[in-house]
PDB file of N, CA and C in Angstrom:
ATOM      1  N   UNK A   1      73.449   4.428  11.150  1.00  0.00           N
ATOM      2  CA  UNK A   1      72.157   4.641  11.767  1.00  0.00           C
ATOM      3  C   UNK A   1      71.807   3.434  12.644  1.00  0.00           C
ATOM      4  N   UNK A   2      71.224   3.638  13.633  1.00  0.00           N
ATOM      5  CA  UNK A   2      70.620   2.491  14.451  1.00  0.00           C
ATOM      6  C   UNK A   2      70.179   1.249  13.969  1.00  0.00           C
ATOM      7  N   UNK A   3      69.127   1.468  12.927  1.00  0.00           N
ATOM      8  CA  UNK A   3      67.944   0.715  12.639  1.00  0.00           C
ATOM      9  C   UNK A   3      68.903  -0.118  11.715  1.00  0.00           C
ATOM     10  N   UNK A   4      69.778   0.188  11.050  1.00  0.00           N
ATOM     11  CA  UNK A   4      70.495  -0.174  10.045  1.00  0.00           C
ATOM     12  C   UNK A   4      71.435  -1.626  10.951  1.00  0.00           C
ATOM     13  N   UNK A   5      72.013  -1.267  12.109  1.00  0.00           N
ATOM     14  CA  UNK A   5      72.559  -1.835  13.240  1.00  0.00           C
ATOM     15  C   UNK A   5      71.652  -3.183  13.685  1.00  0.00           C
ATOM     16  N   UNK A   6      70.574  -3.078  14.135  1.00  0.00           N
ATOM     17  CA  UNK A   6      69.676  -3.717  14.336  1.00  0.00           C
ATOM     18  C   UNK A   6      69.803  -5.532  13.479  1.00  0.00           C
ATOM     19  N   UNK A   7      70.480  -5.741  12.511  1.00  0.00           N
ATOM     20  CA  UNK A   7      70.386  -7.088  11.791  1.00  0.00           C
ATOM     21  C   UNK A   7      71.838  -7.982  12.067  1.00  0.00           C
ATOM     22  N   UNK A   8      72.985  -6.501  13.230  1.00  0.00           N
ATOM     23  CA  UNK A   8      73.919  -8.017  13.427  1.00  0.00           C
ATOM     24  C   UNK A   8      73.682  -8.113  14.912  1.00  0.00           C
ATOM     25  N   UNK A   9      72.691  -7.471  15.345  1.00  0.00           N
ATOM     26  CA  UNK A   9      72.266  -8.330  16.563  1.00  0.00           C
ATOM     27  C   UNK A   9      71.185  -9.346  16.626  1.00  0.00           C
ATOM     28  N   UNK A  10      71.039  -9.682  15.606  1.00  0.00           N
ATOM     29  CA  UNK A  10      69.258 -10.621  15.226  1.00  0.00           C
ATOM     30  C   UNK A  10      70.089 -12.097  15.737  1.00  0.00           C
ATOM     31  N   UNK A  11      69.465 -12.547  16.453  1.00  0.00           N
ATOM     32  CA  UNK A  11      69.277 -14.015  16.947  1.00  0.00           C
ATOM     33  C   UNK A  11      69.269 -15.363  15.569  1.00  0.00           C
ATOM     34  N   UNK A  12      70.104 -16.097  15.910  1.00  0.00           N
ATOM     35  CA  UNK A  12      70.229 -17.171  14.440  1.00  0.00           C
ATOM     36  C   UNK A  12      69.226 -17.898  14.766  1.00  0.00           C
ATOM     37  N   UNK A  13      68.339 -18.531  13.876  1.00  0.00           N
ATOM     38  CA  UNK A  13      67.588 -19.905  13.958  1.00  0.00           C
ATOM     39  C   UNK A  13      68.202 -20.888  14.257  1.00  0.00           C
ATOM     40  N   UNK A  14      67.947 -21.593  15.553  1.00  0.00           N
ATOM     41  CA  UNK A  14      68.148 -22.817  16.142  1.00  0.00           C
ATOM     42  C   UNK A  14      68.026 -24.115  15.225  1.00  0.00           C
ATOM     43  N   UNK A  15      66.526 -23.761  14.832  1.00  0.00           N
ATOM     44  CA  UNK A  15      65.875 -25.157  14.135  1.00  0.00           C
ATOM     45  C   UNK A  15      66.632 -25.394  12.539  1.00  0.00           C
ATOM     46  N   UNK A  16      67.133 -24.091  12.007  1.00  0.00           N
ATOM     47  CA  UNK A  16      67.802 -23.946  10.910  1.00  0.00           C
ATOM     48  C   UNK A  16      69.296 -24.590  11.121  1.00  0.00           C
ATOM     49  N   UNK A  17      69.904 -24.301  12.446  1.00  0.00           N
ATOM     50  CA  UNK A  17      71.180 -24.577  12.249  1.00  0.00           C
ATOM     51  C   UNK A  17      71.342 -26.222  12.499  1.00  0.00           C
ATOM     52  N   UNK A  18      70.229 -26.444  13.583  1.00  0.00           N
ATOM     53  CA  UNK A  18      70.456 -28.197  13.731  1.00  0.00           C
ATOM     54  C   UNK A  18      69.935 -28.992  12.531  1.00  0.00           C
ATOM     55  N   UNK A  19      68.952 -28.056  12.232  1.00  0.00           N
ATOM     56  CA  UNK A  19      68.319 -29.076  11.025  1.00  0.00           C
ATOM     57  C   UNK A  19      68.230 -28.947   9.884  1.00  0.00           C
ATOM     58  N   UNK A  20      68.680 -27.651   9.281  1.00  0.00           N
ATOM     59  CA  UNK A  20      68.468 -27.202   8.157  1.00  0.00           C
ATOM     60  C   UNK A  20      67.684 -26.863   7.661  1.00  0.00           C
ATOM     61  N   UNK A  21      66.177 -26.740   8.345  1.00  0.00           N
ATOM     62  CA  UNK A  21      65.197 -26.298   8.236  1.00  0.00           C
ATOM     63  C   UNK A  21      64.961 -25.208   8.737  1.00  0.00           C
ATOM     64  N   UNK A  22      64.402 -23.780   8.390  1.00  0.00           N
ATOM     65  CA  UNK A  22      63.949 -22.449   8.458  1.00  0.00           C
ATOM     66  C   UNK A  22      62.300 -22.973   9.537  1.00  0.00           C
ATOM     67  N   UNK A  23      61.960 -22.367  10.725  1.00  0.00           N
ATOM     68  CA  UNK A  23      60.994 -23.250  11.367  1.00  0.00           C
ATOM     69  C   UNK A  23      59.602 -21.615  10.772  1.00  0.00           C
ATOM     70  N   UNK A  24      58.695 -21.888  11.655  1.00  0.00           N
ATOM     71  CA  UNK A  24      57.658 -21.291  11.794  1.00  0.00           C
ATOM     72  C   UNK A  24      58.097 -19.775  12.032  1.00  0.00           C
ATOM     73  N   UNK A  25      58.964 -19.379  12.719  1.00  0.00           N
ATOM     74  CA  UNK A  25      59.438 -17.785  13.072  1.00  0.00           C
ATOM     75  C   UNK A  25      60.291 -17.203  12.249  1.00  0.00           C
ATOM     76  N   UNK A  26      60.746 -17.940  11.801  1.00  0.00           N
ATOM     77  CA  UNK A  26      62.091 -17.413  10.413  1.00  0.00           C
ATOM     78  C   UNK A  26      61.382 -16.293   9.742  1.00  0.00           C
ATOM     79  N   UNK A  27      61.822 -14.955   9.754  1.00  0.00           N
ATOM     80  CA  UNK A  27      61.887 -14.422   9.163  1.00  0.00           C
ATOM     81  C   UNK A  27      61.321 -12.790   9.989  1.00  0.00           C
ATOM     82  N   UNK A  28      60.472 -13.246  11.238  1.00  0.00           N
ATOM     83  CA  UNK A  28      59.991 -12.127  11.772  1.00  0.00           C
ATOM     84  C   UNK A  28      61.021 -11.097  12.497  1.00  0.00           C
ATOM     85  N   UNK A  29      61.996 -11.677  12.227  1.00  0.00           N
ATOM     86  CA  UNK A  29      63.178 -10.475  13.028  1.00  0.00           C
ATOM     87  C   UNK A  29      63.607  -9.376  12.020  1.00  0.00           C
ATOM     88  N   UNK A  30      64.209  -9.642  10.752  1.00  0.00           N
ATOM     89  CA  UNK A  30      64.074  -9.187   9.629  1.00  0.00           C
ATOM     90  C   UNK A  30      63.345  -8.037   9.272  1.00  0.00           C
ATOM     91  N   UNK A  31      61.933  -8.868   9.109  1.00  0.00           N
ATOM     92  CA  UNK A  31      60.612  -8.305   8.950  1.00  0.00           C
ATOM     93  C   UNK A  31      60.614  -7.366  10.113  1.00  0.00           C
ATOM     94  N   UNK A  32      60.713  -7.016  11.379  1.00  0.00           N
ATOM     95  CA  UNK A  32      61.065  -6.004  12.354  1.00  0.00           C
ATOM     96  C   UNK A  32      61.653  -5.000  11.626  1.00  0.00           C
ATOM     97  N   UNK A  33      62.242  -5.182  11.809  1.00  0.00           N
ATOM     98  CA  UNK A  33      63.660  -4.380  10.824  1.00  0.00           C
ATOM     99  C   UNK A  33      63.582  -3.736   9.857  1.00  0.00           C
ATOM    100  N   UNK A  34      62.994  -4.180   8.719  1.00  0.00           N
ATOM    101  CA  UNK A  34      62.274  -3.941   7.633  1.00  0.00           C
ATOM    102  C   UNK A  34      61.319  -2.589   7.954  1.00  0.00           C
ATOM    103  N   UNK A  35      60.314  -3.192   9.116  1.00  0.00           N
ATOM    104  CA  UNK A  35      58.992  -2.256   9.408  1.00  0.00           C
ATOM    105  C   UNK A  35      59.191  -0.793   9.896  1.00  0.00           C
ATOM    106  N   UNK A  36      60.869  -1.156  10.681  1.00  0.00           N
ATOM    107  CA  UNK A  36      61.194  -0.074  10.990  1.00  0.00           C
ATOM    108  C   UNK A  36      62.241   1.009  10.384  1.00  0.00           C
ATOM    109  N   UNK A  37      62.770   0.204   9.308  1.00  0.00           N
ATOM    110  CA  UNK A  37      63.161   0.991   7.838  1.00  0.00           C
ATOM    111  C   UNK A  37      62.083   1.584   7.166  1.00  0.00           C
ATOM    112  N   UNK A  38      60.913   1.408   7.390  1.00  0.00           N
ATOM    113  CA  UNK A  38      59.839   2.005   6.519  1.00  0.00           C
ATOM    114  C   UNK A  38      59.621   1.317   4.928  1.00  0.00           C
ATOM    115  N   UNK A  39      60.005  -0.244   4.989  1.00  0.00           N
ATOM    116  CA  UNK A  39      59.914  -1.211   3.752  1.00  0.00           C
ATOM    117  C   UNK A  39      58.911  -1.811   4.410  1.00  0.00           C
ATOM    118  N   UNK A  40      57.309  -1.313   4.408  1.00  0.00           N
ATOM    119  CA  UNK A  40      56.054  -1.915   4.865  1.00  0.00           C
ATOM    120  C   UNK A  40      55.813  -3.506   3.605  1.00  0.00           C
ATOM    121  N   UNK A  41      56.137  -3.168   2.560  1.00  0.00           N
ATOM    122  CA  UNK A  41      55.575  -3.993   1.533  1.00  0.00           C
ATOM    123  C   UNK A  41      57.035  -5.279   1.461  1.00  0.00           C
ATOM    124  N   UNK A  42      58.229  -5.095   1.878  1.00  0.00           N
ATOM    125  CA  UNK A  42      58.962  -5.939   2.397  1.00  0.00           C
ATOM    126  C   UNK A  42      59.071  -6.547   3.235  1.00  0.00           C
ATOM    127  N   UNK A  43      58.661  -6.285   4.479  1.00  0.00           N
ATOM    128  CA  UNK A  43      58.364  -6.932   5.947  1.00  0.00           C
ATOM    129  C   UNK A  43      57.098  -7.868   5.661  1.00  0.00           C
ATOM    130  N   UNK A  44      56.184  -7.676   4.612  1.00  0.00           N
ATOM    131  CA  UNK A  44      55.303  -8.104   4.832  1.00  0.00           C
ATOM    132  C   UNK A  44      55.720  -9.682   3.500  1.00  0.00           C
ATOM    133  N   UNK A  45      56.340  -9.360   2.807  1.00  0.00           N
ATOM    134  CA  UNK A  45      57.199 -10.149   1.749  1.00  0.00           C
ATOM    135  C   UNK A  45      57.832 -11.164   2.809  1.00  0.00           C
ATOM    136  N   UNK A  46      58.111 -10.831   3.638  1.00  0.00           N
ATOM    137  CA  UNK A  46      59.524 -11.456   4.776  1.00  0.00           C
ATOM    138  C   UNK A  46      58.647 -12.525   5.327  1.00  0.00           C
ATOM    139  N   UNK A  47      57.758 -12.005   6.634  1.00  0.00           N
ATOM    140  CA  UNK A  47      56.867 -12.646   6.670  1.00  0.00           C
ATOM    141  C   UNK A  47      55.622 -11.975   7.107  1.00  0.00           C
ATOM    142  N   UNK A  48      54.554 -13.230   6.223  1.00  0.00           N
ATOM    143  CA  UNK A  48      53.168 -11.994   6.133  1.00  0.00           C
ATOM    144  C   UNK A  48      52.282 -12.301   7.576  1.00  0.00           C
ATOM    145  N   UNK A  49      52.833 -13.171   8.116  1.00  0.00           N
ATOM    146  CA  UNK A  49      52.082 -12.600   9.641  1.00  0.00           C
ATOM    147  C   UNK A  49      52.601 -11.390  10.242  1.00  0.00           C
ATOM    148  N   UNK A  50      52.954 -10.705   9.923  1.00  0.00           N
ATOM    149  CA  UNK A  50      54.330  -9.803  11.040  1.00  0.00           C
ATOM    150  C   UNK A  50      52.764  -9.016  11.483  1.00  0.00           C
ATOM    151  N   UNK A  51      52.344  -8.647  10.516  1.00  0.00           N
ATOM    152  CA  UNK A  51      51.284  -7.608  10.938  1.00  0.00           C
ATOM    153  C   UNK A  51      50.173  -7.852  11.519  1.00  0.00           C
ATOM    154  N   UNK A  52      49.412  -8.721  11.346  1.00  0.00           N
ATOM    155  CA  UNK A  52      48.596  -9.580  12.160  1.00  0.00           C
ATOM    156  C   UNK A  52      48.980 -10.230  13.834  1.00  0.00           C
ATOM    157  N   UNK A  53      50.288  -9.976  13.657  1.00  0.00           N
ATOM    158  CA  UNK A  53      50.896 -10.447  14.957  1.00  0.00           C
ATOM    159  C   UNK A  53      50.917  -8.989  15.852  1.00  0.00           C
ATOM    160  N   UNK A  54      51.396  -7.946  15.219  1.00  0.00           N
ATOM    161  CA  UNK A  54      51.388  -6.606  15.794  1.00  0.00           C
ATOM    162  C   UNK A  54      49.883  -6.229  16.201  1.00  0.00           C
ATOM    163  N   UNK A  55      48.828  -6.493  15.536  1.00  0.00           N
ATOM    164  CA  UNK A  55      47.367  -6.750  15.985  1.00  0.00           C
ATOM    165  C   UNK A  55      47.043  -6.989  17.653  1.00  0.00           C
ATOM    166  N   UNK A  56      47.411  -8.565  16.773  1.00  0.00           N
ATOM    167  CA  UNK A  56      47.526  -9.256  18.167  1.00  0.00           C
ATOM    168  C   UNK A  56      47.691  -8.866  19.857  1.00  0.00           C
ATOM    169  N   UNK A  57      49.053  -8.891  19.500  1.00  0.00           N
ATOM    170  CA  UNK A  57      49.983  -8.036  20.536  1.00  0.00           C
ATOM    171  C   UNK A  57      49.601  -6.624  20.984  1.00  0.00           C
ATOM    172  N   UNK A  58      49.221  -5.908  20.249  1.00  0.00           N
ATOM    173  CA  UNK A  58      47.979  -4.423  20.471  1.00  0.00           C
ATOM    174  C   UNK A  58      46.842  -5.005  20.827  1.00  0.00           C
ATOM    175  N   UNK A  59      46.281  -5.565  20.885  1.00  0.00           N
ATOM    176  CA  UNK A  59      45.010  -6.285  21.544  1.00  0.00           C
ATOM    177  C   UNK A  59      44.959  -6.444  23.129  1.00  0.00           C
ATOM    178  N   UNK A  60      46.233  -7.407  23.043  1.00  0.00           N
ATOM    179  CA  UNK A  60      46.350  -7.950  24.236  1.00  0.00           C
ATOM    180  C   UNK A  60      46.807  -7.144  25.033  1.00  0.00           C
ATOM    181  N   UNK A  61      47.516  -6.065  25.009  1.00  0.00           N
ATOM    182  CA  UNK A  61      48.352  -5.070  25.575  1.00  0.00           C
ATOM    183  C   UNK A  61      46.919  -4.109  25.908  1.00  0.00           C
ATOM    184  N   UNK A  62      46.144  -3.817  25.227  1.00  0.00           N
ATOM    185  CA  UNK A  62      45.353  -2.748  25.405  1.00  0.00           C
ATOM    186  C   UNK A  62      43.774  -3.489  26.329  1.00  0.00           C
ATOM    187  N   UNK A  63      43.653  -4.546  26.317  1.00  0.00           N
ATOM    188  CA  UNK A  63      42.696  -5.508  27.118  1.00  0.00           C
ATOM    189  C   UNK A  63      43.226  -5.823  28.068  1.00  0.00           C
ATOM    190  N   UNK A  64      44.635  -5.590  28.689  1.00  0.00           N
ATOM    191  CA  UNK A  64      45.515  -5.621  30.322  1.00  0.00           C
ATOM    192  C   UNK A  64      44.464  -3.964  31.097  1.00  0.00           C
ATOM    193  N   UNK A  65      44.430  -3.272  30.007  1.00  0.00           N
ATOM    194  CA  UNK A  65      43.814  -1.867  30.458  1.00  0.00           C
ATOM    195  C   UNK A  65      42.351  -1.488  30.665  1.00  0.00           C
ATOM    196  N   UNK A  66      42.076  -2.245  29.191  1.00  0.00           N
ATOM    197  CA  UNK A  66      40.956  -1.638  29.458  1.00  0.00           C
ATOM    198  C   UNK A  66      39.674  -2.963  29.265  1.00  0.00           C
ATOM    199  N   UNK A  67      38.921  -3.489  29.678  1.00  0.00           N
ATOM    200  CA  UNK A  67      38.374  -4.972  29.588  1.00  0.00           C
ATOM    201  C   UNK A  67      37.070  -4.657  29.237  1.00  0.00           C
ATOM    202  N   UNK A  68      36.476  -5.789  28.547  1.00  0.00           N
ATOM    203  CA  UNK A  68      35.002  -5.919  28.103  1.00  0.00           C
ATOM    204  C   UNK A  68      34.500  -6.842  27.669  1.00  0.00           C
ATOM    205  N   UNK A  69      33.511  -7.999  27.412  1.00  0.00           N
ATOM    206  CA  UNK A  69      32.807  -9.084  27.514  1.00  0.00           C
ATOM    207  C   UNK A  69      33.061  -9.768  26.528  1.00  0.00           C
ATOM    208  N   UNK A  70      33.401  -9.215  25.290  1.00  0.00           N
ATOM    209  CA  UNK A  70      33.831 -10.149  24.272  1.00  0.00           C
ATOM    210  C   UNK A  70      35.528 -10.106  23.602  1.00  0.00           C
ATOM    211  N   UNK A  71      36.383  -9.689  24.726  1.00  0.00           N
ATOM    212  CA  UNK A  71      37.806  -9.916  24.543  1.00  0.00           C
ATOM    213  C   UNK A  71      38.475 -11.075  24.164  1.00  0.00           C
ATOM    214  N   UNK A  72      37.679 -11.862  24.771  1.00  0.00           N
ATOM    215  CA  UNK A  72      38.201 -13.268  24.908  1.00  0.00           C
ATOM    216  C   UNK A  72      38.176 -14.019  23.528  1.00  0.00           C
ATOM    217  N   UNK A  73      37.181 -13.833  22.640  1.00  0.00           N
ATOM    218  CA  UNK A  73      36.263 -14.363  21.845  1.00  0.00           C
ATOM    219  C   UNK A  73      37.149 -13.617  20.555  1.00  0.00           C
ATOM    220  N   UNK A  74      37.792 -12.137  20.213  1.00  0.00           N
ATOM    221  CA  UNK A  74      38.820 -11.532  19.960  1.00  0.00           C
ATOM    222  C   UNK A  74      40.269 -12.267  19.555  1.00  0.00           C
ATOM    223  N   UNK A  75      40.471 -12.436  21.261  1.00  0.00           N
ATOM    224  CA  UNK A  75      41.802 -12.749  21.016  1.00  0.00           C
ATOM    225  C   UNK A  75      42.311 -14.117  20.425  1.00  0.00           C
ATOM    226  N   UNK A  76      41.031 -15.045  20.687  1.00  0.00           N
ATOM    227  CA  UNK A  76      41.093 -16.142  20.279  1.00  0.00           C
ATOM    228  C   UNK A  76      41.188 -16.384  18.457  1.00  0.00           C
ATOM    229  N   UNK A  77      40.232 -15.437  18.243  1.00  0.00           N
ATOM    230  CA  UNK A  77      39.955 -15.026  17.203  1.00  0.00           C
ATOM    231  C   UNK A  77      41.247 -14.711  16.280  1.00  0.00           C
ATOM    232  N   UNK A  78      42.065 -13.860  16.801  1.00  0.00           N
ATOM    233  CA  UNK A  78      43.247 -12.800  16.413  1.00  0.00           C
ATOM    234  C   UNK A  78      44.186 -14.583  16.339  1.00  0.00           C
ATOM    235  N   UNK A  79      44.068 -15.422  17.219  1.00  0.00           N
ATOM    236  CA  UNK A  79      45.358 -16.473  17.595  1.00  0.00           C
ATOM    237  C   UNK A  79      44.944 -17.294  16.263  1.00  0.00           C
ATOM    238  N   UNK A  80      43.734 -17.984  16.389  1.00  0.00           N
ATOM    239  CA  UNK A  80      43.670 -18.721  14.883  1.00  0.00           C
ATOM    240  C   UNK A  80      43.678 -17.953  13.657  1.00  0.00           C
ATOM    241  N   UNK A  81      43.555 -16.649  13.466  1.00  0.00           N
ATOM    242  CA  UNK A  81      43.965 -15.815  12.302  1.00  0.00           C
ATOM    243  C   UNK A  81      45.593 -15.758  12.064  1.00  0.00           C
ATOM    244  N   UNK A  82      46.183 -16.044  12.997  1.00  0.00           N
ATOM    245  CA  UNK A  82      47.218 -15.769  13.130  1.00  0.00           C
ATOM    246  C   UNK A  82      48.285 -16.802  12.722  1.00  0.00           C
ATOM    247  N   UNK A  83      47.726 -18.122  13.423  1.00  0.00           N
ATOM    248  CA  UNK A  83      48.165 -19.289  13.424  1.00  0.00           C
ATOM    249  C   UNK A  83      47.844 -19.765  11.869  1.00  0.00           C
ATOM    250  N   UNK A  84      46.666 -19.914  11.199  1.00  0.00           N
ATOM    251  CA  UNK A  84      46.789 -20.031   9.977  1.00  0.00           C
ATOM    252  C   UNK A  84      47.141 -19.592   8.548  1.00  0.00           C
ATOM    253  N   UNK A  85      47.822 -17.825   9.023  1.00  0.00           N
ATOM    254  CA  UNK A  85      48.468 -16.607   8.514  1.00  0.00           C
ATOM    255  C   UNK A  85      50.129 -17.605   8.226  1.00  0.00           C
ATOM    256  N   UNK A  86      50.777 -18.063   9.547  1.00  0.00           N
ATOM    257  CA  UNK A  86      51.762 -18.654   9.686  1.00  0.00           C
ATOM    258  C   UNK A  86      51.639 -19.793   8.909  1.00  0.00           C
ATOM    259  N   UNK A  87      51.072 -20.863   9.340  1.00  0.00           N
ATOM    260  CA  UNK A  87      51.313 -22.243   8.768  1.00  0.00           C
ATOM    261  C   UNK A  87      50.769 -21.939   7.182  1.00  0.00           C
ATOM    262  N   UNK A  88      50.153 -21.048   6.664  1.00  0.00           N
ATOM    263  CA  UNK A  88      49.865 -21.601   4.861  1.00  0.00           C
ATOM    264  C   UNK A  88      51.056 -20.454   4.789  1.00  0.00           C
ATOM    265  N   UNK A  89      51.696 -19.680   5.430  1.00  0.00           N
ATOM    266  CA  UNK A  89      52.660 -18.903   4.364  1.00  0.00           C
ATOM    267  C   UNK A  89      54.292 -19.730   4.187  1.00  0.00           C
ATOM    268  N   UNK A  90      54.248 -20.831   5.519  1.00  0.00           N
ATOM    269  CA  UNK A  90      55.537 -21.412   5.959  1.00  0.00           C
ATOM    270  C   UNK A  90      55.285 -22.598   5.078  1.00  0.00           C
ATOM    271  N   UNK A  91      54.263 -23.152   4.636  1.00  0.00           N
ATOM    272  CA  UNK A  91      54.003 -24.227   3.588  1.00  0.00           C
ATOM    273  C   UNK A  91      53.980 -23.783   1.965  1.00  0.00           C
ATOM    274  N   UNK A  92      53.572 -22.305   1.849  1.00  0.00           N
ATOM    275  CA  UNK A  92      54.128 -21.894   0.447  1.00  0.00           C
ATOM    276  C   UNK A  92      55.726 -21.412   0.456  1.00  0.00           C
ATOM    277  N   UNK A  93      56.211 -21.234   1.597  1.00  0.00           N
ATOM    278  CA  UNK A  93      57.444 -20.947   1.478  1.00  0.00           C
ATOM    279  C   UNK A  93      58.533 -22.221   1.265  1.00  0.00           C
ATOM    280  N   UNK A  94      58.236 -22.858   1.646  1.00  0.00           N
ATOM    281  CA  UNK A  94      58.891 -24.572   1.468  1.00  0.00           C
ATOM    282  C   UNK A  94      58.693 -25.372   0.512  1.00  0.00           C
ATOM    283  N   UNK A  95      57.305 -25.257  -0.092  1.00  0.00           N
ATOM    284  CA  UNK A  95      57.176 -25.589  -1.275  1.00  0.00           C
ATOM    285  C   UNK A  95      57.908 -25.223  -2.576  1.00  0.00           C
ATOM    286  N   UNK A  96      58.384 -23.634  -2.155  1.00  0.00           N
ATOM    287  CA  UNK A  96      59.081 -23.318  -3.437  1.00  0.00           C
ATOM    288  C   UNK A  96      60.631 -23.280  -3.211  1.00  0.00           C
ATOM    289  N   UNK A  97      60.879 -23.963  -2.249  1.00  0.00           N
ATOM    290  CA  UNK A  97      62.699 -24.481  -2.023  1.00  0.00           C
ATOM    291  C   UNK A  97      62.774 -26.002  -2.463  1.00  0.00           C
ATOM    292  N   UNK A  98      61.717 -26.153  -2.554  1.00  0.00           N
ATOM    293  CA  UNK A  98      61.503 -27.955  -3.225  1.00  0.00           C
ATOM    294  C   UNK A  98      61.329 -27.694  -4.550  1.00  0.00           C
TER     295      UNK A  98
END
């Protein structure tokens, strides 16, 4: 099946291979993959921004179309939800490899 296909074309982590460290994105390709196997409660295991990021990205895609006075205030909104979705899940995730 396709979707099944989809994980030996996934892109390696850079920051993992020079440094041995898994960075901030590790894991959202996966988590793709996952979402589109229909393992909602695994992708989100993988990593738990994936979905908040799909938000996002539907936001911004749909405010190219259609515009209104407090978009801005939104998206900004959606970026620090997003950004702190990432950094406390990438700091409990490291914590428990230590």
């Amino acid at each position: 099946m396709l979707i099944e296909g989809l994980e030996d074309y996934m892109l390696s982590c850079v920051n993992k291979e020079i440094f041995g460290v898994e960075c901030l994105g590790c894991g959202i390709q996966r988590a793709t993959a996952l979402i589109f196997k229909g393992e909602f409660v695994a992708a989100f295991k993988m990593y738990p921004a994936i979905y908040s990021l799909y938000v996002l990205v539907a936001f911004v895609i749909f405010n190219l179309f259609v515009k209104f006075k407090s978009a801005f205030k939104i998206k900004v909104g959606l970026l620090i939800l997003n950004a702190f979705i990432i950094i406390i899940s990438y700091i409990i995730k490291m914590s428990q490899f230590h």
